[in-house]
PDB file of N, CA and C in Angstrom:
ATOM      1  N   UNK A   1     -28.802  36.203   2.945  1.00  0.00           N
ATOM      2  CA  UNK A   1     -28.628  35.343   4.101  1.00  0.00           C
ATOM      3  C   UNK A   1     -28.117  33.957   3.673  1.00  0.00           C
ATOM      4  N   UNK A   2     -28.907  33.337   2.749  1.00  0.00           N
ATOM      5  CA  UNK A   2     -28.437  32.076   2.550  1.00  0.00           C
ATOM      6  C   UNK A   2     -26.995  32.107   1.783  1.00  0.00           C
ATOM      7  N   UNK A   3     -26.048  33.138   0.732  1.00  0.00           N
ATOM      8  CA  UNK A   3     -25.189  33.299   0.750  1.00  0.00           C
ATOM      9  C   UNK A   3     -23.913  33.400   1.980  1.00  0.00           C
ATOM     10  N   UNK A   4     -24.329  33.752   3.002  1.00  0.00           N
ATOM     11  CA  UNK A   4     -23.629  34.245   4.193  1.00  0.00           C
ATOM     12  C   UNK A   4     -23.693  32.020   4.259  1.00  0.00           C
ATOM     13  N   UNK A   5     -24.697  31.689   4.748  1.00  0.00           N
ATOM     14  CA  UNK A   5     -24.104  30.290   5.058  1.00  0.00           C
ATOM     15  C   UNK A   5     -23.355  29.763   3.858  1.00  0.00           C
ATOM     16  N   UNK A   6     -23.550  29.738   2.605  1.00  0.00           N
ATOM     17  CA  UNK A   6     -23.062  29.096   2.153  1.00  0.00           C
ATOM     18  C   UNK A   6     -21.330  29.321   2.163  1.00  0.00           C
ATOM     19  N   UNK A   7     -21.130  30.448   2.617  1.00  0.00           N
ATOM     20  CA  UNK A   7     -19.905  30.700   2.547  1.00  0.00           C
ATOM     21  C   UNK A   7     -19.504  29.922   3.862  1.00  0.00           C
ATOM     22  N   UNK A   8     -19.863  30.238   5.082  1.00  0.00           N
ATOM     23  CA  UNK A   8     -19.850  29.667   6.163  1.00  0.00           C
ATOM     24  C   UNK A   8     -19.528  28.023   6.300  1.00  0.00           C
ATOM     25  N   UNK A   9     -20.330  27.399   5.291  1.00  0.00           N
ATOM     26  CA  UNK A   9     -19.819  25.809   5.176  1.00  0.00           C
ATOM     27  C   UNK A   9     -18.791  26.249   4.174  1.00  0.00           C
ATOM     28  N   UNK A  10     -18.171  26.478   3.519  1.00  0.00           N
ATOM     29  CA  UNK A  10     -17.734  26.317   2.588  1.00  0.00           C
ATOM     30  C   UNK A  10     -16.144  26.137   3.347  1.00  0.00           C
ATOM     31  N   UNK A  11     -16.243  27.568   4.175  1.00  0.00           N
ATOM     32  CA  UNK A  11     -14.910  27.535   4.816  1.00  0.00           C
ATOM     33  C   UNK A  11     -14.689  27.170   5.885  1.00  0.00           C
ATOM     34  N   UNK A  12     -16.279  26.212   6.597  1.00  0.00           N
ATOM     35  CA  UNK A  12     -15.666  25.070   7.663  1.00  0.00           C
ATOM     36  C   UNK A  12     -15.078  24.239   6.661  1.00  0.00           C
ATOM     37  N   UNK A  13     -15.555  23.578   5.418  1.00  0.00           N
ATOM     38  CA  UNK A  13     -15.171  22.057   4.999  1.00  0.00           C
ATOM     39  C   UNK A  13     -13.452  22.708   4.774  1.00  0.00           C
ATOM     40  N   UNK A  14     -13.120  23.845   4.455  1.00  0.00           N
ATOM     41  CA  UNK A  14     -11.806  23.823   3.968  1.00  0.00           C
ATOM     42  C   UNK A  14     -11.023  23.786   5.110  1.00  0.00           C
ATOM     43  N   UNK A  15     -11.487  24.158   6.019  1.00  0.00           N
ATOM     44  CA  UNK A  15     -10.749  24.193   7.428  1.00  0.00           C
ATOM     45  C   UNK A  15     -10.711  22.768   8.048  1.00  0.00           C
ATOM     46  N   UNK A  16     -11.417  22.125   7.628  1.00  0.00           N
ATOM     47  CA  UNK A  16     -11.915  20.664   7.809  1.00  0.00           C
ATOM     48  C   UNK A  16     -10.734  19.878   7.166  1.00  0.00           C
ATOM     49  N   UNK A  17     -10.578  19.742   5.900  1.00  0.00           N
ATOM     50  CA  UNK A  17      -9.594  19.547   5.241  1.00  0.00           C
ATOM     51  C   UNK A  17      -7.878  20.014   5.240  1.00  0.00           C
ATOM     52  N   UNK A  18      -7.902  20.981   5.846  1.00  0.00           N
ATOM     53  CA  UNK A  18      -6.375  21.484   6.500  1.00  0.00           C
ATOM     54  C   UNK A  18      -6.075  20.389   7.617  1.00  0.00           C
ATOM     55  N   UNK A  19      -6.954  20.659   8.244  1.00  0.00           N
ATOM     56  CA  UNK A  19      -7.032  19.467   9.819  1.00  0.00           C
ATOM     57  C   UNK A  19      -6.969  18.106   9.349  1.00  0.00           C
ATOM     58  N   UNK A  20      -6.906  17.655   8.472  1.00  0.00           N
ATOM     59  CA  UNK A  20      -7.319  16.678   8.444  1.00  0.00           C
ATOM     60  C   UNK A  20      -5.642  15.889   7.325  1.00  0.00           C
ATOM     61  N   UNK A  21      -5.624  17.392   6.514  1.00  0.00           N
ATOM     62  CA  UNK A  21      -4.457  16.620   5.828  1.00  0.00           C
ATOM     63  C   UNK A  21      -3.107  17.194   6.868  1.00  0.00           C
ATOM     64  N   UNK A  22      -3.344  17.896   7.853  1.00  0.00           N
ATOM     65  CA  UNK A  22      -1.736  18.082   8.330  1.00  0.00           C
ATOM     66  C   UNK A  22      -1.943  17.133  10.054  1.00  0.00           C
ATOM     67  N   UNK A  23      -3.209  16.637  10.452  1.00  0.00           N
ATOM     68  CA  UNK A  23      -3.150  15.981  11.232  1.00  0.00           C
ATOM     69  C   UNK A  23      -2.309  13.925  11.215  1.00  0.00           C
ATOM     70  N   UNK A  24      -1.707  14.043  12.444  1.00  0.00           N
ATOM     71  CA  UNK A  24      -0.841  12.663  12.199  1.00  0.00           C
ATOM     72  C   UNK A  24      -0.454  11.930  11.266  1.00  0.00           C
ATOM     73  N   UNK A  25       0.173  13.269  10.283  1.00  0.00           N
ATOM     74  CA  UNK A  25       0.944  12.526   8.940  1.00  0.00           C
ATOM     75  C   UNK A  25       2.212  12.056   9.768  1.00  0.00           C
ATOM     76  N   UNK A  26       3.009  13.494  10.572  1.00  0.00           N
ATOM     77  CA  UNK A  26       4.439  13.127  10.641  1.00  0.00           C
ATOM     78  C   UNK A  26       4.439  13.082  12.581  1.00  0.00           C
ATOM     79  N   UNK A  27       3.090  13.182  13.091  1.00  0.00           N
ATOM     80  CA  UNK A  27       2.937  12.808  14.135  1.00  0.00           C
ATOM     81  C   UNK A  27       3.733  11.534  14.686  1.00  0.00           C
ATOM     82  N   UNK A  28       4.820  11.805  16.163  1.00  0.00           N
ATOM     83  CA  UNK A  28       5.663  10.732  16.864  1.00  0.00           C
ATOM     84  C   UNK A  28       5.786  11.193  17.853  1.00  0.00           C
ATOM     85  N   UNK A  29       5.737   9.949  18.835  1.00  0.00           N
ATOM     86  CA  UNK A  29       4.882  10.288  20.009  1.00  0.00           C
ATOM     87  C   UNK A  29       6.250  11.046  20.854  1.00  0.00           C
ATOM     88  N   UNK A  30       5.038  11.401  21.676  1.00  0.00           N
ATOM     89  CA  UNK A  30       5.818  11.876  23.313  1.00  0.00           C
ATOM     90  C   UNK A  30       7.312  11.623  23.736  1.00  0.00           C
ATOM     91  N   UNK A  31       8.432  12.214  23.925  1.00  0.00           N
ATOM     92  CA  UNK A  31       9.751  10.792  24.000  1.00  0.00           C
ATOM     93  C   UNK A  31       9.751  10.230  23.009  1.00  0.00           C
ATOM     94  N   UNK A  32       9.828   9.885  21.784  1.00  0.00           N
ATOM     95  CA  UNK A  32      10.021   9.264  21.119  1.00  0.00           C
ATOM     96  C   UNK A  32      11.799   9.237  20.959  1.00  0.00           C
ATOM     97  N   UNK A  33      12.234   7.769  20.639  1.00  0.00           N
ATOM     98  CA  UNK A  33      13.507   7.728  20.554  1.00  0.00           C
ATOM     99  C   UNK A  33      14.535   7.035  19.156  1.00  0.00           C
ATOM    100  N   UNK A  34      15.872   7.045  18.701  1.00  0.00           N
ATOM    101  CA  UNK A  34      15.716   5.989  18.098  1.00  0.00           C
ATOM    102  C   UNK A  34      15.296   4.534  17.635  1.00  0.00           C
ATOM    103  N   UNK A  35      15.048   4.516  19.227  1.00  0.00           N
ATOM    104  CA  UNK A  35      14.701   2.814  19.131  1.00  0.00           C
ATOM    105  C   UNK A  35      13.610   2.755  18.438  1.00  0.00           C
ATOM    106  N   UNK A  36      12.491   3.431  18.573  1.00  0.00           N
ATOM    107  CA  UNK A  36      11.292   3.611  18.175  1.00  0.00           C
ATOM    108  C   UNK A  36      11.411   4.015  16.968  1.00  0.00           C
ATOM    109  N   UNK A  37      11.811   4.780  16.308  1.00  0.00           N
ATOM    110  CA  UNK A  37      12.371   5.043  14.896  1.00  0.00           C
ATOM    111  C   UNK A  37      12.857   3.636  13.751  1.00  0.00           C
ATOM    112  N   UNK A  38      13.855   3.220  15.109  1.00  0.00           N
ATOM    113  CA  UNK A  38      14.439   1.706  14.323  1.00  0.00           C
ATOM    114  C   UNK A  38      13.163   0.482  13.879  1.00  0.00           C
ATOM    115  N   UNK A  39      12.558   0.465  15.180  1.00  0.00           N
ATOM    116  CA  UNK A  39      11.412  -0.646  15.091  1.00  0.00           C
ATOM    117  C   UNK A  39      10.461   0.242  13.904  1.00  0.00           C
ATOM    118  N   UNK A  40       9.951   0.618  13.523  1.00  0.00           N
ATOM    119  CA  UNK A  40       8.826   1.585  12.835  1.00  0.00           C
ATOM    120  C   UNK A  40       9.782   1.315  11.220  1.00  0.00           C
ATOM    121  N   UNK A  41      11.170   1.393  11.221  1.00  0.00           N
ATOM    122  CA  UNK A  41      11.333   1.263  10.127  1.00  0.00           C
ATOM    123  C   UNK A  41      11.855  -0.154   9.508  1.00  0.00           C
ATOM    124  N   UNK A  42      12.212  -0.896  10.635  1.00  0.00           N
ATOM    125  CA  UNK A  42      11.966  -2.786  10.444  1.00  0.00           C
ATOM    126  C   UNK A  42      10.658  -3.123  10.170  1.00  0.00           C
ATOM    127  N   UNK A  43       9.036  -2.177  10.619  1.00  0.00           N
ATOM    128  CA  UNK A  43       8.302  -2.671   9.845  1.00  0.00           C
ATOM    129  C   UNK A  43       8.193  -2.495   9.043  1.00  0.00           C
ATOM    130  N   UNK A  44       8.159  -1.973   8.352  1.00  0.00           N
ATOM    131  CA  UNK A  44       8.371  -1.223   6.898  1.00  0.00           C
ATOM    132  C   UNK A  44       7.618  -0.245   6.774  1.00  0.00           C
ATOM    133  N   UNK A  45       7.829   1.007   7.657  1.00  0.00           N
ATOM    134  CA  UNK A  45       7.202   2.354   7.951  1.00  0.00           C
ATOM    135  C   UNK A  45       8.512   3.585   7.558  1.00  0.00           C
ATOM    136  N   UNK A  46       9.430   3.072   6.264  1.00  0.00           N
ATOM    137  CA  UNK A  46      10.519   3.605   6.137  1.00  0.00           C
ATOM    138  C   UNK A  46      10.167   5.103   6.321  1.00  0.00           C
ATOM    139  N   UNK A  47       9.111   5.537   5.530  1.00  0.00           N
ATOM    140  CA  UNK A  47       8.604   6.857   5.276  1.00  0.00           C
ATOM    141  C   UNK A  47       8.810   7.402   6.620  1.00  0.00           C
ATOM    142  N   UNK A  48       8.071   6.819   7.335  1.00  0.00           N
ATOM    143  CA  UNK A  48       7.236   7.482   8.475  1.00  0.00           C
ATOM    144  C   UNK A  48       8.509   7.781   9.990  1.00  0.00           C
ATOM    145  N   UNK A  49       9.554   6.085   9.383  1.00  0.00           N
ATOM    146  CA  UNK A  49      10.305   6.725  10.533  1.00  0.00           C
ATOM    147  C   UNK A  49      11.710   7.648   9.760  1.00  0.00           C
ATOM    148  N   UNK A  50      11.870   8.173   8.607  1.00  0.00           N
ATOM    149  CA  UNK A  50      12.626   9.489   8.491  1.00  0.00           C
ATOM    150  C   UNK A  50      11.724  10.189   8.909  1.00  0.00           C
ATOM    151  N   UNK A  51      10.965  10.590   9.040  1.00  0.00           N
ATOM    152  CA  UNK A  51      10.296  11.658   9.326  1.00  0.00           C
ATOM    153  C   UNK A  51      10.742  11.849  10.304  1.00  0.00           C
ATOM    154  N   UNK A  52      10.129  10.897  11.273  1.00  0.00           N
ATOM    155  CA  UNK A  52      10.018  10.816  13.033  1.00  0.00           C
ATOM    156  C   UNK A  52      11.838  11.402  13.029  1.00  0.00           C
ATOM    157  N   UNK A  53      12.231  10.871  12.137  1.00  0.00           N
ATOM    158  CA  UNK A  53      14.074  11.105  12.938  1.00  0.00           C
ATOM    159  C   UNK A  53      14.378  12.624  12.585  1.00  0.00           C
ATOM    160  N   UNK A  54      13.531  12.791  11.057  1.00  0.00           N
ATOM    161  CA  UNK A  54      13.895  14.525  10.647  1.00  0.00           C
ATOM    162  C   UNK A  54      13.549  15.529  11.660  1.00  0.00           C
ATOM    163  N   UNK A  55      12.315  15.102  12.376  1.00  0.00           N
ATOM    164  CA  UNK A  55      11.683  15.528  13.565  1.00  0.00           C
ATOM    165  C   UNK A  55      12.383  15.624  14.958  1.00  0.00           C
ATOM    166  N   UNK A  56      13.218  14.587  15.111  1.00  0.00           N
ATOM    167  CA  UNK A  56      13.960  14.661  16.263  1.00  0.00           C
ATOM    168  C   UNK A  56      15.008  15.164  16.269  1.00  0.00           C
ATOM    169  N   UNK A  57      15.891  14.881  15.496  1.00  0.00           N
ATOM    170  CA  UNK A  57      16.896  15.309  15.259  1.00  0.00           C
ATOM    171  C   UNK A  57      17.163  16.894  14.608  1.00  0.00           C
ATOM    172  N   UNK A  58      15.857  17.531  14.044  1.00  0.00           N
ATOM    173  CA  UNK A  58      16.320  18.253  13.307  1.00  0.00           C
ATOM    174  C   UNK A  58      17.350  18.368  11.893  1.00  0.00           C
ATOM    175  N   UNK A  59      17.241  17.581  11.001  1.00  0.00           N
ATOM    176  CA  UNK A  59      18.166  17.273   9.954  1.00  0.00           C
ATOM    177  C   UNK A  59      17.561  17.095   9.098  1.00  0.00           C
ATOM    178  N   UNK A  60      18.244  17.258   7.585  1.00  0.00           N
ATOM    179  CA  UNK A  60      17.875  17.438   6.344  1.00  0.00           C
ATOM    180  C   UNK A  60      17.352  15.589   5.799  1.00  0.00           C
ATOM    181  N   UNK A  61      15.949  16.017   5.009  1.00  0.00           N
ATOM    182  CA  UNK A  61      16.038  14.493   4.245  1.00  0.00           C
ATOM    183  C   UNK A  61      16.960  13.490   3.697  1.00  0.00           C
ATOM    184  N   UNK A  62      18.231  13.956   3.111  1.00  0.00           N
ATOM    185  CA  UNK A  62      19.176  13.037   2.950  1.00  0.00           C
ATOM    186  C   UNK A  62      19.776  12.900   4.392  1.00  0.00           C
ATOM    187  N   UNK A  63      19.529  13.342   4.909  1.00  0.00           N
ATOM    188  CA  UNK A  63      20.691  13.129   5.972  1.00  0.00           C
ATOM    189  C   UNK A  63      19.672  11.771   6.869  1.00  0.00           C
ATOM    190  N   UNK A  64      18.554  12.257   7.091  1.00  0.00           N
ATOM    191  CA  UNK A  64      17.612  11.155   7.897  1.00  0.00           C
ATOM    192  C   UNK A  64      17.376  10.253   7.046  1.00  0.00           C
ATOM    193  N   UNK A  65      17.544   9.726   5.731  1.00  0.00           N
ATOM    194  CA  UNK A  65      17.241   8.746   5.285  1.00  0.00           C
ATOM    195  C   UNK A  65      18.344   7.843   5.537  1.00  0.00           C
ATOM    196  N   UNK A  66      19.522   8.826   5.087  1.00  0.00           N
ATOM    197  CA  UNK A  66      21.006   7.847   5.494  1.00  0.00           C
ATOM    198  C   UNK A  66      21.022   6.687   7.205  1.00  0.00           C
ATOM    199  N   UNK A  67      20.577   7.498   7.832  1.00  0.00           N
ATOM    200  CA  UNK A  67      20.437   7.373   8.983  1.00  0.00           C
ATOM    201  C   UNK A  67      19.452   6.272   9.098  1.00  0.00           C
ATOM    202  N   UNK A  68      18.362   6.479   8.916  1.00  0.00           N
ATOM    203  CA  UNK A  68      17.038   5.238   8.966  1.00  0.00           C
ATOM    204  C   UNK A  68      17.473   4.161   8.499  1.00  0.00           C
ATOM    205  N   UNK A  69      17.708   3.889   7.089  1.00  0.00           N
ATOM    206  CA  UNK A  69      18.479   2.805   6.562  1.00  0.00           C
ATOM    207  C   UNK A  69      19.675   2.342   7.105  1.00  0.00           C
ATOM    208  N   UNK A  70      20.790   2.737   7.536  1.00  0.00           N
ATOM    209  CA  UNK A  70      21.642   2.181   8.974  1.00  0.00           C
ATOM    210  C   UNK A  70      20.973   1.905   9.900  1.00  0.00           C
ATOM    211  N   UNK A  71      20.223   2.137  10.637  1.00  0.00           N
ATOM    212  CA  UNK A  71      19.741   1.483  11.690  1.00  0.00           C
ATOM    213  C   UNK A  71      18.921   0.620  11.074  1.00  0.00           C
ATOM    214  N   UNK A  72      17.810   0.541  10.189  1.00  0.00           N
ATOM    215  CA  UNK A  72      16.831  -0.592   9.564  1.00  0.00           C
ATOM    216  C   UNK A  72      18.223  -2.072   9.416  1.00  0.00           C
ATOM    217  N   UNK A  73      19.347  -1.270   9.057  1.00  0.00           N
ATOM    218  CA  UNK A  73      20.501  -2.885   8.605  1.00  0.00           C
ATOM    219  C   UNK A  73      20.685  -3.323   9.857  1.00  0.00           C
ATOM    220  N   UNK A  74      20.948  -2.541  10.760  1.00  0.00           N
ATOM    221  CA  UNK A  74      21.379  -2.883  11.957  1.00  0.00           C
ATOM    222  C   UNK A  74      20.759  -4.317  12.323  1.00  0.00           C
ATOM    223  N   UNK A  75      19.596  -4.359  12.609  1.00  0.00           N
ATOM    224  CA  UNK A  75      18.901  -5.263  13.201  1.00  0.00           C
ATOM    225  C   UNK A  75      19.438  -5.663  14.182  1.00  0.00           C
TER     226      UNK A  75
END
C-alpha cells in the first residue's frame, strides 16, 4: 500500500513539473499583434517577443529574430 502512494506522489510532482515548465514560457496573449511584439522587445524582452512573433506568424527562428530586431530599430 504505502508503495502504491509513493508512486502516486511521485508522478503528481512530475506532472507538477511538466505544468509548470511548459506553462507561460512562450505564452502571448489573446490578439496579440506586432505592436505588442515591438513594445515587449523595446523592453528588452527580445527572447520573449521572437517567440510571441514565431507564434504568430508561424516562422522559423532566424526568420523571427530578423524580424524582432527590425522592428526593436524601428522605434
Amino acid at each position: 500500500m504505502m508503495f502504491l502512494v509513493v508512486i502516486l506522489v511521485v508522478f503528481i510532482i512530475g506532472i507538477l513539473i511538466l505544468i509548470s515548465r511548459y506553462s507561460g514560457r512562450t505564452s502571448m496573449p489573446i490578439g496579440c499583434t506586432d505592436d505588442d511584439i515591438r513594445r515587449i522587445g523595446q523592453e528588452g524582452k527580445k527572447i520573449e517577443a521572437i517567440q510571441w512573433y514565431r507564434n504568430l506568424h508561424k516562422v522559423g527562428l532566424k526568420k523571427a529574430k530578423q524580424a524582432v530586431e527590425e522592428m526593436i530599430d524601428e522605434k
